[in-house]
PDB file of N, CA and C in Angstrom:
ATOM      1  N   UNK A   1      -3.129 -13.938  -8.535  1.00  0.00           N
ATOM      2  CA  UNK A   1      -2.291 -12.823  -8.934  1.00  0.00           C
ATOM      3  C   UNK A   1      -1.101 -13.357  -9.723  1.00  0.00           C
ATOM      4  N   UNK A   2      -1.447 -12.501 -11.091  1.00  0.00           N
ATOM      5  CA  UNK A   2       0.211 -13.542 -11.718  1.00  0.00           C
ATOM      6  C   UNK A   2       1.505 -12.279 -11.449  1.00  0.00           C
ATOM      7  N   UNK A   3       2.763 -12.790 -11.064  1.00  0.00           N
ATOM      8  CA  UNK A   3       3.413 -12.155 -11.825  1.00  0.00           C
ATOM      9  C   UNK A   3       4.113 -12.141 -12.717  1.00  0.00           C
ATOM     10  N   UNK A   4       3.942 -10.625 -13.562  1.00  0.00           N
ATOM     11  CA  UNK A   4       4.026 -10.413 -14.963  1.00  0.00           C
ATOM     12  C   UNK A   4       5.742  -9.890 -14.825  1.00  0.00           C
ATOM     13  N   UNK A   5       5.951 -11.222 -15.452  1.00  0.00           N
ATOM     14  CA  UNK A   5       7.515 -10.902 -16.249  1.00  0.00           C
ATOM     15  C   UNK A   5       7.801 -11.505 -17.682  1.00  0.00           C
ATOM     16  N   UNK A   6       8.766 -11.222 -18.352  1.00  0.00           N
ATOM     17  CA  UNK A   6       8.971 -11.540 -19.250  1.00  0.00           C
ATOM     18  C   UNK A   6      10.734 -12.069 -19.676  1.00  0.00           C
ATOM     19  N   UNK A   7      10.881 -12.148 -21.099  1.00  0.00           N
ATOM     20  CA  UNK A   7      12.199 -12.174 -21.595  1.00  0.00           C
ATOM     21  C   UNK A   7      12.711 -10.984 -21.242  1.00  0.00           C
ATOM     22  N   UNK A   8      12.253  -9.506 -21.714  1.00  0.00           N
ATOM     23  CA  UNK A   8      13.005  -8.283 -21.406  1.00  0.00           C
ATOM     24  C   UNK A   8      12.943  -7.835 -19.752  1.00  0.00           C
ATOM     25  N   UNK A   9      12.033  -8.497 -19.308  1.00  0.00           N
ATOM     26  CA  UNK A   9      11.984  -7.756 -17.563  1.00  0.00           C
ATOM     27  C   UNK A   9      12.982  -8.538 -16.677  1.00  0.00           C
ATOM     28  N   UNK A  10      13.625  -7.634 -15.766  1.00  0.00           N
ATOM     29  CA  UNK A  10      14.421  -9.078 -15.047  1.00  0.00           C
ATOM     30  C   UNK A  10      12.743  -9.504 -14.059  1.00  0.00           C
ATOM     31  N   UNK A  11      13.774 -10.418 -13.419  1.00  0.00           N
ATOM     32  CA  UNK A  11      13.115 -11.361 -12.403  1.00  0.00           C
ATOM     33  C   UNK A  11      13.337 -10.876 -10.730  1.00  0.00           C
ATOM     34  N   UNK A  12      12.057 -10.243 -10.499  1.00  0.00           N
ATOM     35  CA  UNK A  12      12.285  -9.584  -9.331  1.00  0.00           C
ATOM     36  C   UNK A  12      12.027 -10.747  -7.904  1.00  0.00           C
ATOM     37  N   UNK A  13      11.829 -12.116  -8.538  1.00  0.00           N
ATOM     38  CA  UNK A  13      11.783 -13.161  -7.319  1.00  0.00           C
ATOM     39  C   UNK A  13      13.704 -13.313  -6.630  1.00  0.00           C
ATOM     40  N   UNK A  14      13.571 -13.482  -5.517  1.00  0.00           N
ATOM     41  CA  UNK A  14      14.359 -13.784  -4.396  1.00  0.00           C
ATOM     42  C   UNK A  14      14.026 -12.728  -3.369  1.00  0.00           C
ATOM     43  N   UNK A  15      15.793 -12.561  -2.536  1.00  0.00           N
ATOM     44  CA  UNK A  15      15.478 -12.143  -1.469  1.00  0.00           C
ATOM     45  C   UNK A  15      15.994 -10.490  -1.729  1.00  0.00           C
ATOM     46  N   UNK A  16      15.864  -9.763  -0.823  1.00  0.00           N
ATOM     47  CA  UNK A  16      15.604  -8.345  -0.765  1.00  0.00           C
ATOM     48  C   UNK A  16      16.130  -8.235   0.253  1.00  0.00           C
ATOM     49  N   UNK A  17      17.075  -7.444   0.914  1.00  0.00           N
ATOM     50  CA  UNK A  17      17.297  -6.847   2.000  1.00  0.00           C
ATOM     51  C   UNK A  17      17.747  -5.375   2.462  1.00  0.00           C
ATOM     52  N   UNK A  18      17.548  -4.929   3.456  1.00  0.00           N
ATOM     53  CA  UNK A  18      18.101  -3.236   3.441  1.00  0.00           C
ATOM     54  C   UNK A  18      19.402  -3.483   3.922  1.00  0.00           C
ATOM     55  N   UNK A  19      20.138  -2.193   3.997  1.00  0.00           N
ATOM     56  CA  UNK A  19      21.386  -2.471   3.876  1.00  0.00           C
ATOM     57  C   UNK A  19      22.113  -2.846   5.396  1.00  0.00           C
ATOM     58  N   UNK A  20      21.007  -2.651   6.701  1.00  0.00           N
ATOM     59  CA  UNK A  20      21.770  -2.967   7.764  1.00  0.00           C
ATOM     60  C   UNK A  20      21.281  -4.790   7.728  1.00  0.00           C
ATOM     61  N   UNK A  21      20.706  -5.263   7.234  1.00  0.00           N
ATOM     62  CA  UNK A  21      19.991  -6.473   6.936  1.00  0.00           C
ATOM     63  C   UNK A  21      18.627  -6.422   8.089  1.00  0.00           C
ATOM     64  N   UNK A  22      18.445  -5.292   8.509  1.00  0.00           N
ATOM     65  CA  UNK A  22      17.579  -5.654   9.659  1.00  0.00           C
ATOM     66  C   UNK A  22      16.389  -6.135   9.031  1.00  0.00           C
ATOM     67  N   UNK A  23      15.657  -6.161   7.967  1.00  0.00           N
ATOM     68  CA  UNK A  23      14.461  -6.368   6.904  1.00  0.00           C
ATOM     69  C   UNK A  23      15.245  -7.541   5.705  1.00  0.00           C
ATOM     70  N   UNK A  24      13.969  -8.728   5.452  1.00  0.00           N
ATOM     71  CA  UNK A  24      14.727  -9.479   4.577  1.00  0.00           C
ATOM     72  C   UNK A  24      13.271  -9.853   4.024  1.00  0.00           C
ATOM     73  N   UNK A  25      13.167  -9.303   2.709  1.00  0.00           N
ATOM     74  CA  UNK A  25      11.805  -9.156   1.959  1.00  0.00           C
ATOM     75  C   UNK A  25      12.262 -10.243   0.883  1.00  0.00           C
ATOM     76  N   UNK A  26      11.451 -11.588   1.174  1.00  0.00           N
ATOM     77  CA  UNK A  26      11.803 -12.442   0.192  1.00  0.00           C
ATOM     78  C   UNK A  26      10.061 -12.662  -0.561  1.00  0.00           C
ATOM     79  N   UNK A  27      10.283 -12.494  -2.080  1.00  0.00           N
ATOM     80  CA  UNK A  27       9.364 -12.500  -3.088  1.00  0.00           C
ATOM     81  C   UNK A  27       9.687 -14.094  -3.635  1.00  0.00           C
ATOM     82  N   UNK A  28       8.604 -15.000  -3.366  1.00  0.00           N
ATOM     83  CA  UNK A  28       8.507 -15.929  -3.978  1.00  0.00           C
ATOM     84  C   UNK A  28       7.996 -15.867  -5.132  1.00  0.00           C
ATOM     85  N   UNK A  29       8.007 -17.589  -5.909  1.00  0.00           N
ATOM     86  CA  UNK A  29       7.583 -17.468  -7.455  1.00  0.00           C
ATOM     87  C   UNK A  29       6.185 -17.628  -7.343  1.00  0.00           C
ATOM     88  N   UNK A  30       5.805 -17.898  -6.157  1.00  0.00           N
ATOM     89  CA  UNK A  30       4.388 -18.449  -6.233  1.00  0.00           C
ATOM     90  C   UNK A  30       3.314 -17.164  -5.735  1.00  0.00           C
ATOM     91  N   UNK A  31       3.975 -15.924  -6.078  1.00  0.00           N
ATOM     92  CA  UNK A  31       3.185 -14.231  -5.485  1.00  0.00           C
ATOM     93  C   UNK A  31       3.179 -14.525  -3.947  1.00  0.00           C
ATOM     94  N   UNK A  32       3.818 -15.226  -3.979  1.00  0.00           N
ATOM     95  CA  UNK A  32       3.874 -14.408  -2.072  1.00  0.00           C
ATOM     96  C   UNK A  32       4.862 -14.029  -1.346  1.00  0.00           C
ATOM     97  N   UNK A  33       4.855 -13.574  -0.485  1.00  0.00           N
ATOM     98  CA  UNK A  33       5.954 -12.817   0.322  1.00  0.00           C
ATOM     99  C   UNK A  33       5.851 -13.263   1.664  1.00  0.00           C
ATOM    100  N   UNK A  34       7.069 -13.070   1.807  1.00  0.00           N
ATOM    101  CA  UNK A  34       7.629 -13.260   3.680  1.00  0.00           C
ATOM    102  C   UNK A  34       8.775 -12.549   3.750  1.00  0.00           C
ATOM    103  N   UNK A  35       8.217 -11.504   4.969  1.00  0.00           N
ATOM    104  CA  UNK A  35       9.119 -10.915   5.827  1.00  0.00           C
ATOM    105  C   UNK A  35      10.054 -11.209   6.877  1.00  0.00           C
ATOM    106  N   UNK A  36      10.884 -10.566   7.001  1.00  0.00           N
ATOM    107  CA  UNK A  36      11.492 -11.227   8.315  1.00  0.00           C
ATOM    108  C   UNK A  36      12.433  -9.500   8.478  1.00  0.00           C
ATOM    109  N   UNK A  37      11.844  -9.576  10.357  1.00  0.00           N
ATOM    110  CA  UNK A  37      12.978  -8.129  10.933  1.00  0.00           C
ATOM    111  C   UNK A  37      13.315  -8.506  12.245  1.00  0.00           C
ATOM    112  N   UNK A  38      14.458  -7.834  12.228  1.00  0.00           N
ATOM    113  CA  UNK A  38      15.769  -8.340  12.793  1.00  0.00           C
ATOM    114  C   UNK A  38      15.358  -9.766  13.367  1.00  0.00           C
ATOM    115  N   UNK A  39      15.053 -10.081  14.488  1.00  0.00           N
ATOM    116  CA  UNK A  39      15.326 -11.760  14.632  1.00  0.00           C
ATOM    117  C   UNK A  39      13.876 -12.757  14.559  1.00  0.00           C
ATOM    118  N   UNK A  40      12.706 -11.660  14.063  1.00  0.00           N
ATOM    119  CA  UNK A  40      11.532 -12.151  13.968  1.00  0.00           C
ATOM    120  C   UNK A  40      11.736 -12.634  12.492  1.00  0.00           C
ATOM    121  N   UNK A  41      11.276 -13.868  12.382  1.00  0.00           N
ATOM    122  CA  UNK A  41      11.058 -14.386  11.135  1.00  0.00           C
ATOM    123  C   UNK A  41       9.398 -14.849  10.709  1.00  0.00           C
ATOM    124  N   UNK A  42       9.369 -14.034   9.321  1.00  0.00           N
ATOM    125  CA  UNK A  42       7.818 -14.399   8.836  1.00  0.00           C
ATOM    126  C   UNK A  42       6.902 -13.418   9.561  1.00  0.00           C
ATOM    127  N   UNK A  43       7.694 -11.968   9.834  1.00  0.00           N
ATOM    128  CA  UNK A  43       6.795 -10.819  10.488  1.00  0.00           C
ATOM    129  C   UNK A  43       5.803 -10.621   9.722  1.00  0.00           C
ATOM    130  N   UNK A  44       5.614 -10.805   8.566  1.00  0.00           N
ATOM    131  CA  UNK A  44       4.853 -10.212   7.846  1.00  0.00           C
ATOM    132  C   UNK A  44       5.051 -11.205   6.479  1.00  0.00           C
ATOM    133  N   UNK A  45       3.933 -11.337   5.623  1.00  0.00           N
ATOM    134  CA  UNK A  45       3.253 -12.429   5.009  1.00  0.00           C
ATOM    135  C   UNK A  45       1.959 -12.368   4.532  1.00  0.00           C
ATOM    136  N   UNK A  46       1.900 -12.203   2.741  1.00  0.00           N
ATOM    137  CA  UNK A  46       1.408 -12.274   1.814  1.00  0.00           C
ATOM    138  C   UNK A  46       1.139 -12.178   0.748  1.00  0.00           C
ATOM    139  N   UNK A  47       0.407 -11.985  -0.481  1.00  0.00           N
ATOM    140  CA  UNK A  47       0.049 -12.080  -1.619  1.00  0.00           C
ATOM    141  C   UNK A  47       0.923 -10.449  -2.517  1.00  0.00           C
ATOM    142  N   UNK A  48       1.961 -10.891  -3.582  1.00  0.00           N
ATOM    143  CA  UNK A  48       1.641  -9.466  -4.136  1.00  0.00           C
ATOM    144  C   UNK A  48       1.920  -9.739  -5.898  1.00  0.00           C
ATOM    145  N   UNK A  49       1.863  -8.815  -6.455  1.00  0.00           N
ATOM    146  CA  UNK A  49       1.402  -8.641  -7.761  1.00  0.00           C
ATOM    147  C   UNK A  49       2.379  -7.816  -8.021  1.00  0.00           C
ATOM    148  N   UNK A  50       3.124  -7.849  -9.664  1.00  0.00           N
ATOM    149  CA  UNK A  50       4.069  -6.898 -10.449  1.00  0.00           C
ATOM    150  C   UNK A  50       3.366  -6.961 -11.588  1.00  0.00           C
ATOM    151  N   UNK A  51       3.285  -5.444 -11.756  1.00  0.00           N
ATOM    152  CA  UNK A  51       2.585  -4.417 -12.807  1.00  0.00           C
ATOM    153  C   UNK A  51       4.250  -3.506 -13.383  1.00  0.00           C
ATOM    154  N   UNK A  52       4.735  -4.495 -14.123  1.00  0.00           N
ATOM    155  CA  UNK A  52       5.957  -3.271 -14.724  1.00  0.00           C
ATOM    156  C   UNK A  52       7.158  -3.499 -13.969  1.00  0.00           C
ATOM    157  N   UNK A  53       7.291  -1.722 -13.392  1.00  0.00           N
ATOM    158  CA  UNK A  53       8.342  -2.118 -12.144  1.00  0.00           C
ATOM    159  C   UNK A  53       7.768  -1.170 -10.905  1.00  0.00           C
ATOM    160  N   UNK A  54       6.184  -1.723 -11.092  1.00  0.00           N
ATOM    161  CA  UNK A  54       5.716  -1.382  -9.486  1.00  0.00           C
ATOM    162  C   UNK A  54       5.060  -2.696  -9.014  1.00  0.00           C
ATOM    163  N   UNK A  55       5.281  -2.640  -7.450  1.00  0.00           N
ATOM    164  CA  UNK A  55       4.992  -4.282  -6.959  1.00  0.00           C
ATOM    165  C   UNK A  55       3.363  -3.594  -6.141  1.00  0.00           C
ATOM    166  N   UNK A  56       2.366  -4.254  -5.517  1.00  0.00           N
ATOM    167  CA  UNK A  56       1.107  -3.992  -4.826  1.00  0.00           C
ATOM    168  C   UNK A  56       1.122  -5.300  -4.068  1.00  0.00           C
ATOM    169  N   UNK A  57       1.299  -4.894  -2.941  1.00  0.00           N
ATOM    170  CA  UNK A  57       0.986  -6.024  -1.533  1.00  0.00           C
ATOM    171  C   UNK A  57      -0.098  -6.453  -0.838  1.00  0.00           C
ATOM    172  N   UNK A  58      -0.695  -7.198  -0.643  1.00  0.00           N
ATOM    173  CA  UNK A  58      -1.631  -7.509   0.629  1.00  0.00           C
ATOM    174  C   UNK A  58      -1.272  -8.492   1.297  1.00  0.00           C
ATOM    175  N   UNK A  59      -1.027  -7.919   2.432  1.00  0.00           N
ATOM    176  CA  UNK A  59      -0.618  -9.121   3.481  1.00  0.00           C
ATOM    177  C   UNK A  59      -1.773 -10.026   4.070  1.00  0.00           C
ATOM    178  N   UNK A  60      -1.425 -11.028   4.676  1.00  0.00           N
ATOM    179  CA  UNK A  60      -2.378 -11.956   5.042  1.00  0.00           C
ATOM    180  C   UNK A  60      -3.587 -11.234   6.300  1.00  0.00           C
ATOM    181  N   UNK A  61      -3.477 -10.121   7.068  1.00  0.00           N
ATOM    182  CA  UNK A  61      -4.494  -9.395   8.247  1.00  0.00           C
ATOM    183  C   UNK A  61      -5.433  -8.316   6.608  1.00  0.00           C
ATOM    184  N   UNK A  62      -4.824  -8.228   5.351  1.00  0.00           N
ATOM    185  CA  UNK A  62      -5.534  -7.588   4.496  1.00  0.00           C
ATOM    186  C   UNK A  62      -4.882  -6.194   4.132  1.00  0.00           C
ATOM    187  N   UNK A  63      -3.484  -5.597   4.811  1.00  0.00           N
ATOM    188  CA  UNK A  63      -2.885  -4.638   4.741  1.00  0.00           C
ATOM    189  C   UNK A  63      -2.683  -4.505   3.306  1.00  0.00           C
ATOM    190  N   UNK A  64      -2.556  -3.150   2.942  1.00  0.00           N
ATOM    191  CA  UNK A  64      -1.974  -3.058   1.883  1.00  0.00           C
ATOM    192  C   UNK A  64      -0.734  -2.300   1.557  1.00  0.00           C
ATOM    193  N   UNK A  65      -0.043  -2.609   0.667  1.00  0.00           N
ATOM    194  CA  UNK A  65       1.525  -1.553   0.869  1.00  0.00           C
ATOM    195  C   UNK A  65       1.733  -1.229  -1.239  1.00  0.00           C
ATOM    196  N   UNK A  66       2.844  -0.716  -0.973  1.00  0.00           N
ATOM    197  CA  UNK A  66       3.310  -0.836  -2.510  1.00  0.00           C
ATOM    198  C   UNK A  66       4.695  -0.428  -2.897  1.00  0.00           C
ATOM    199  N   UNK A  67       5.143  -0.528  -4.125  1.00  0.00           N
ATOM    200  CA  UNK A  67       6.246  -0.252  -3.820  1.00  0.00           C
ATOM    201  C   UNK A  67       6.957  -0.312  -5.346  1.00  0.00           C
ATOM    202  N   UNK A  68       8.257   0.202  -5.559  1.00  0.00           N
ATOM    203  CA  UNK A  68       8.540   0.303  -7.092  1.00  0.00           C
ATOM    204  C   UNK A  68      10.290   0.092  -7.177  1.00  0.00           C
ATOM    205  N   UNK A  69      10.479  -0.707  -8.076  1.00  0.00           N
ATOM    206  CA  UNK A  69      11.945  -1.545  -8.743  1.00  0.00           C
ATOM    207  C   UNK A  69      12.398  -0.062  -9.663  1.00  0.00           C
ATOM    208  N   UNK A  70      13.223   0.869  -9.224  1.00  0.00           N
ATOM    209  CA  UNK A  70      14.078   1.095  -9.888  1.00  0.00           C
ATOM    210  C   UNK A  70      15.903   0.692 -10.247  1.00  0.00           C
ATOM    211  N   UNK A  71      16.247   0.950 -10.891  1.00  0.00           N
ATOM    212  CA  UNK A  71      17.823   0.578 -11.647  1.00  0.00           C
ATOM    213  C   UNK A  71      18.314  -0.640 -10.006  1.00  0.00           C
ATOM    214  N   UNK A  72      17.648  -1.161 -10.331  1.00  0.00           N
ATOM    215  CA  UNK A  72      17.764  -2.604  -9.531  1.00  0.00           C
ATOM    216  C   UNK A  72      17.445  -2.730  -8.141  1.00  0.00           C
ATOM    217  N   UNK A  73      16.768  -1.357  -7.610  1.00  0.00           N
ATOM    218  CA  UNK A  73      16.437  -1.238  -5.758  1.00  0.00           C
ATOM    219  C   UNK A  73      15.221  -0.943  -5.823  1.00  0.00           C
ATOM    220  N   UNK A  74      14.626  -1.849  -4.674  1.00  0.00           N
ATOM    221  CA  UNK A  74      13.374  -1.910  -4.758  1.00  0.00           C
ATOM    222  C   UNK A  74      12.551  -0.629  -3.226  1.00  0.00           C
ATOM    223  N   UNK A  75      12.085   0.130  -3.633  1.00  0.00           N
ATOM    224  CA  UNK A  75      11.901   1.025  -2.699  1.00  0.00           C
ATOM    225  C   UNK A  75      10.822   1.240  -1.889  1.00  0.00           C
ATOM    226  N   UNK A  76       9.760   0.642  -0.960  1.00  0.00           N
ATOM    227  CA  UNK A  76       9.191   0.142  -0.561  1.00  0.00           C
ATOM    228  C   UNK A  76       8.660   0.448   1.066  1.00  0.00           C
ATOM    229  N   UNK A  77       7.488   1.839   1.146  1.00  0.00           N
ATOM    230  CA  UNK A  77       7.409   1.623   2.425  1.00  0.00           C
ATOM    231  C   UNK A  77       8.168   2.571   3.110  1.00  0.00           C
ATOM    232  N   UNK A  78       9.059   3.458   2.297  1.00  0.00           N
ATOM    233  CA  UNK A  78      10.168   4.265   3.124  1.00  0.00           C
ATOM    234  C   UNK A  78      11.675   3.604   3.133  1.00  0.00           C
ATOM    235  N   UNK A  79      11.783   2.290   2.437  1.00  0.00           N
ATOM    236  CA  UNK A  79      12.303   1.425   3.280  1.00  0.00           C
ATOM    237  C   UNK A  79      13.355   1.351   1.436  1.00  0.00           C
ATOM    238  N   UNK A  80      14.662   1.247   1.572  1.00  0.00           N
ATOM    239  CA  UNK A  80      15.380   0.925   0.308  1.00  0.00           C
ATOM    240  C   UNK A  80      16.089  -0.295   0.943  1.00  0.00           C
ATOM    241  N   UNK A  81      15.644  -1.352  -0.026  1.00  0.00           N
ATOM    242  CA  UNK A  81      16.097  -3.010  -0.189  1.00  0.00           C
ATOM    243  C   UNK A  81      16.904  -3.098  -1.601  1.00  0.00           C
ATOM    244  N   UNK A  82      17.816  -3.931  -1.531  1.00  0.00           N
ATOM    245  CA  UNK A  82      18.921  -4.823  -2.842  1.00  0.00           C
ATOM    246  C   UNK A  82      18.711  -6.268  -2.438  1.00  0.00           C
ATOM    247  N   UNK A  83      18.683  -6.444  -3.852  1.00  0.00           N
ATOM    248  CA  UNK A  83      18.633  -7.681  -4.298  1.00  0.00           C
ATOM    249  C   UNK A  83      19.643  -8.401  -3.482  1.00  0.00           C
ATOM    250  N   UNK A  84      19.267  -9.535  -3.179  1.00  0.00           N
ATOM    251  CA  UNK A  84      21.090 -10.473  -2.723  1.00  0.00           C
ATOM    252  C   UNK A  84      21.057 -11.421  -3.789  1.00  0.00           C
ATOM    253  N   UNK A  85      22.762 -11.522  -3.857  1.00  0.00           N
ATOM    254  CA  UNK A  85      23.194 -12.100  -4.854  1.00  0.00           C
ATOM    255  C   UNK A  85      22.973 -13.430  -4.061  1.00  0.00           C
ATOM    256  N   UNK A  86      22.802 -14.626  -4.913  1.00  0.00           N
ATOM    257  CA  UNK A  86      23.046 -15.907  -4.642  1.00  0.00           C
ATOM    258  C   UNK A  86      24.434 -16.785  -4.651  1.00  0.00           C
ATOM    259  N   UNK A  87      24.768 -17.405  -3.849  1.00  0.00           N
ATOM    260  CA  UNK A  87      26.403 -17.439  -3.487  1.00  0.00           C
ATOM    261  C   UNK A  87      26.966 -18.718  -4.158  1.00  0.00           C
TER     262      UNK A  87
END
């Protein structure tokens, strides 16, 4: 699965979190993902793909989810995540 970015797209790799931090959706460069909620780390874990600014998940049991990057929040699941800045 590649993901498709470019010069004009930002870069939807790092971490993701909702706003109480209880969810911390980190998108690696290498298409995969790891979850982590509240003190479980790596709840959830696997493969996903960017088409634009919609993301398509499959986790490692074969689940599937999806989810879409608008004006910089990624919305996902019910669930609204922001980017974290890097410090």
């Amino acid at each position: 699965m590649a993901n498709q970015t470019s010069k004009n797209q930002p870069s939807y790799i790092g971490m993701w979190v909702t706003q109480d931090g209880y969810i911390r959706h980190e998108l690696q460069p290498n298409n995969r993902y790891d979850e982590a909620r509240g003190n479980r780390k790596s709840a959830y874990q696997g493969s996903y793909k960017i088409t634009g600014n919609h993301i398509d998940y499959v986790d490692d049991t074969g689940f599937t989810a999806d989810g879409d990057f608008r004006e910089g929040i990624l919305y996902h699941g019910g669930m609204v995540l922001y980017k974290e800045e890097k410090k």
